[in-house]
N, C-alpha and C. Protein backbone atom coordinates (compact mmCIF):
# COMPACT_ATOMS: atom_id res chain seq x y z
N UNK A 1 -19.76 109.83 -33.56
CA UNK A 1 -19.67 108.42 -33.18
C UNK A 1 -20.90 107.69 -33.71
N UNK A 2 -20.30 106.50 -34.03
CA UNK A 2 -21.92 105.30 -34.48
C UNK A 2 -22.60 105.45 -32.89
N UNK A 3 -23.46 105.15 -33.36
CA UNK A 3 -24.70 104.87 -32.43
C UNK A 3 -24.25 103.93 -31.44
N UNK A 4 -23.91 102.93 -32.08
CA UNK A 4 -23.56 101.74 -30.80
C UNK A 4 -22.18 102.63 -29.97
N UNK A 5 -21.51 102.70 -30.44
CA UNK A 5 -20.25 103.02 -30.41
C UNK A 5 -20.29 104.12 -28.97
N UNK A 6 -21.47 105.12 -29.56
CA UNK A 6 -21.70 106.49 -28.26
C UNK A 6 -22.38 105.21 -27.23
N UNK A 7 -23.08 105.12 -27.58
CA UNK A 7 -23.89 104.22 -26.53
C UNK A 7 -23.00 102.84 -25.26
N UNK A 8 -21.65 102.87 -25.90
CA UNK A 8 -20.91 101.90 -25.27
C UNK A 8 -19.93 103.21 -24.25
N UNK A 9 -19.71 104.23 -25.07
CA UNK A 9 -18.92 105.03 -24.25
C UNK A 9 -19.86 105.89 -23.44
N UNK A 10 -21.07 105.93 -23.64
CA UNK A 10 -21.86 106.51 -22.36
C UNK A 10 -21.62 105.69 -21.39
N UNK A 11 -21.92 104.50 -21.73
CA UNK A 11 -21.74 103.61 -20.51
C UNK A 11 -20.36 103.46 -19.49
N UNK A 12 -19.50 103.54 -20.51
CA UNK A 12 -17.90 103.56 -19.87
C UNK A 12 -18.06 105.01 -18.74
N UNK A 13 -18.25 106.36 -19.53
CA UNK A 13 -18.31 107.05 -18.73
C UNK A 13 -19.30 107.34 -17.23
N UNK A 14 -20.40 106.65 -17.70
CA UNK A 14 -21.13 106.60 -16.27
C UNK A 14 -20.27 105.65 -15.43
N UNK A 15 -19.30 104.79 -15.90
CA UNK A 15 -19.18 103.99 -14.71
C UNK A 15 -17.91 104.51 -13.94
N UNK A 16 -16.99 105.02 -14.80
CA UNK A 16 -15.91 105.60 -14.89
C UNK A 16 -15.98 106.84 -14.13
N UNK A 17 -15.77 108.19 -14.75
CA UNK A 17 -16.05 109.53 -14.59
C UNK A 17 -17.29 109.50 -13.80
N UNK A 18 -18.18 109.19 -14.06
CA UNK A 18 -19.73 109.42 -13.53
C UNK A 18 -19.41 109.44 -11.90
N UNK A 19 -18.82 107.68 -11.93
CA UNK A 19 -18.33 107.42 -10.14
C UNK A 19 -17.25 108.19 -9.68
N UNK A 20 -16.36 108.32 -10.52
CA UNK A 20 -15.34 108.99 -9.45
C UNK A 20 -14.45 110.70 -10.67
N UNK A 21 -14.71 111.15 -10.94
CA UNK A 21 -14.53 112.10 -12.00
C UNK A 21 -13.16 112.83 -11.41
N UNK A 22 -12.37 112.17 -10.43
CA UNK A 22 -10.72 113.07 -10.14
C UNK A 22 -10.46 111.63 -10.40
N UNK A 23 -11.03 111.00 -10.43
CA UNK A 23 -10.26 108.95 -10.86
C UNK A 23 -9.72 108.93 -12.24
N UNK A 24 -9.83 107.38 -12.28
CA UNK A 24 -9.68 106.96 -13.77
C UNK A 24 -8.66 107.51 -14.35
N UNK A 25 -7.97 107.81 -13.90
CA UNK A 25 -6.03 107.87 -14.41
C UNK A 25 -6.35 109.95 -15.47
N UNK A 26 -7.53 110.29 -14.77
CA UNK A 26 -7.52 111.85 -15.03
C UNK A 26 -6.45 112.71 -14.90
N UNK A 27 -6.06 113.86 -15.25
CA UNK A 27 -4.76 114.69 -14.96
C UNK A 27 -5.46 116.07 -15.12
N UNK A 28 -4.54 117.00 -14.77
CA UNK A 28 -5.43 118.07 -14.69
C UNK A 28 -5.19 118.41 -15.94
N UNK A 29 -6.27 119.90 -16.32
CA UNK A 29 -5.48 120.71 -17.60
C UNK A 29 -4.96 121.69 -17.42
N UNK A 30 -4.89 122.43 -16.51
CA UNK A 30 -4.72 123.83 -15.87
C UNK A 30 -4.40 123.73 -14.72
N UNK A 31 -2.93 124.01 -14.72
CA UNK A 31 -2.45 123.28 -13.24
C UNK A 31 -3.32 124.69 -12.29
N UNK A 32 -3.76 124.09 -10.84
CA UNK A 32 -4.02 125.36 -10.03
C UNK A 32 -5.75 124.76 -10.32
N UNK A 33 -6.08 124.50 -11.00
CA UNK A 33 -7.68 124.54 -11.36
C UNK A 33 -8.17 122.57 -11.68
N UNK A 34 -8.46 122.22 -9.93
CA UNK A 34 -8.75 120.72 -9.95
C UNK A 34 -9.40 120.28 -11.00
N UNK A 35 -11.10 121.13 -10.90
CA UNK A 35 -11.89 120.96 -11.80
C UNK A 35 -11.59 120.79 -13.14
N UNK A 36 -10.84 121.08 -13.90
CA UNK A 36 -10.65 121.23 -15.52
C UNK A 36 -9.31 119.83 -15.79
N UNK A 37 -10.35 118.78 -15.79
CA UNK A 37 -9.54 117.66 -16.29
C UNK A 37 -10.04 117.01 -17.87
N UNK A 38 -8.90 115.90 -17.75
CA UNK A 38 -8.56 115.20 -19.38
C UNK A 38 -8.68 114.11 -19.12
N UNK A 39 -8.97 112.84 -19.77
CA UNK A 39 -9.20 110.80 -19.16
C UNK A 39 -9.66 110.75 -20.63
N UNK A 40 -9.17 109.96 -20.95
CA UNK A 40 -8.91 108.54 -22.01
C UNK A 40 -10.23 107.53 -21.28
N UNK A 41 -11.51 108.09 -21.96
CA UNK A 41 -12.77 107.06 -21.98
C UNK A 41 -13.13 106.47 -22.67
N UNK A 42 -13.30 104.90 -22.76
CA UNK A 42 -13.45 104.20 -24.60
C UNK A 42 -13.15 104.40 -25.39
N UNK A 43 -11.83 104.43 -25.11
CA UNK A 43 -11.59 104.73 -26.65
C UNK A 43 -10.89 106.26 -27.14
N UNK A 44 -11.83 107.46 -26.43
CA UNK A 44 -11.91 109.06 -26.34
C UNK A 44 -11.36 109.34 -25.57
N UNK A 45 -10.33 110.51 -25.99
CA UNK A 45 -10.36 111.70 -24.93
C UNK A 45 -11.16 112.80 -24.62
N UNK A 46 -11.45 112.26 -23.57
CA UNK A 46 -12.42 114.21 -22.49
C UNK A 46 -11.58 114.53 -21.90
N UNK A 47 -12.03 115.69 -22.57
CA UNK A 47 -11.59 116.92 -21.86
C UNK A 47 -13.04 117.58 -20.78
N UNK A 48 -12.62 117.77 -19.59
CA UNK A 48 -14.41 117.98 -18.69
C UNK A 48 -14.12 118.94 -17.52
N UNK A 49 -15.08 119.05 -17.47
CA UNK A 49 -15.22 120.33 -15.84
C UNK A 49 -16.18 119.79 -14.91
N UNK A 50 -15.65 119.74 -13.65
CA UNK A 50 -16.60 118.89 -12.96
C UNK A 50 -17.29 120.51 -11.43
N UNK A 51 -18.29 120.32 -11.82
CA UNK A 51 -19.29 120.95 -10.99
C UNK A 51 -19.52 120.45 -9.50
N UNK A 52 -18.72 120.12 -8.31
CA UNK A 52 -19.25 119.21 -7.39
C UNK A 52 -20.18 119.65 -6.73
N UNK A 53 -20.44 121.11 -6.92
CA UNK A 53 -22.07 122.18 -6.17
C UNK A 53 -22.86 121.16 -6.60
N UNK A 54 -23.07 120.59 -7.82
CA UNK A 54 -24.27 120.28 -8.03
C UNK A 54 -24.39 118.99 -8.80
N UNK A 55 -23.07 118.31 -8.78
CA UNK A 55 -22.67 116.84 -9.00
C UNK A 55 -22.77 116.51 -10.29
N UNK A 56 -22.38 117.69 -11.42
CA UNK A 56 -22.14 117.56 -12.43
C UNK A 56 -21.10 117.09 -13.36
N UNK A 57 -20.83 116.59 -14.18
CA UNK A 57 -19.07 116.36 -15.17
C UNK A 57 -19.64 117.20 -16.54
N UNK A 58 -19.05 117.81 -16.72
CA UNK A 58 -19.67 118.46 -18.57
C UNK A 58 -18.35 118.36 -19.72
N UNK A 59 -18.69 117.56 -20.52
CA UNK A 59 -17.61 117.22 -21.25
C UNK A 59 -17.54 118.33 -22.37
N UNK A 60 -16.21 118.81 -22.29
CA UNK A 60 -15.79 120.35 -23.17
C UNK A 60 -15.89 119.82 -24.63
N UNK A 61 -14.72 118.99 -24.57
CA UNK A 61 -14.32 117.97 -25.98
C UNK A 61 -14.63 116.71 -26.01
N UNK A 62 -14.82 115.88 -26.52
CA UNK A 62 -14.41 114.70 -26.88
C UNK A 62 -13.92 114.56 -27.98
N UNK A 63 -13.01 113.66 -28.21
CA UNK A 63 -11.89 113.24 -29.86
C UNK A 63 -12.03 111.85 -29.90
N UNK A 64 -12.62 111.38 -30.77
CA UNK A 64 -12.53 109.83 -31.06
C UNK A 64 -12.09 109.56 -32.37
């Protein structure tokens, strides 16, 4: 991604995923396994695993 470009979808995702990471029109990927979701962020799809022990999101993929 351009520079601006990451820098606009960091932002989407902190506000997005960051706040609510089962939100934002997410679906699972692995039915049975909450944690391992997919969301359409700026633009991108993540693919992410969310850590709630320790209030993490870690993005597997992104595709832009």
């Amino acid at each position: 991604m351009q520079p601006a470009v990451r820098a606009a979808f960091e932002q989407t995702m902190t506000k997005t995923l960051g706040a609510d990471p089962y939100g934002h029109g997410s679906t699972l990927v692995k039915p049975g396994d909450r944690d391992y979701r997919e969301a359409t962020v700026g633009g991108a799809l993540v693919v992410y695993y969310i850590s709630a022990a320790v209030l993490v999101v870690t993005a597997v993929r992104i595709v832009h």
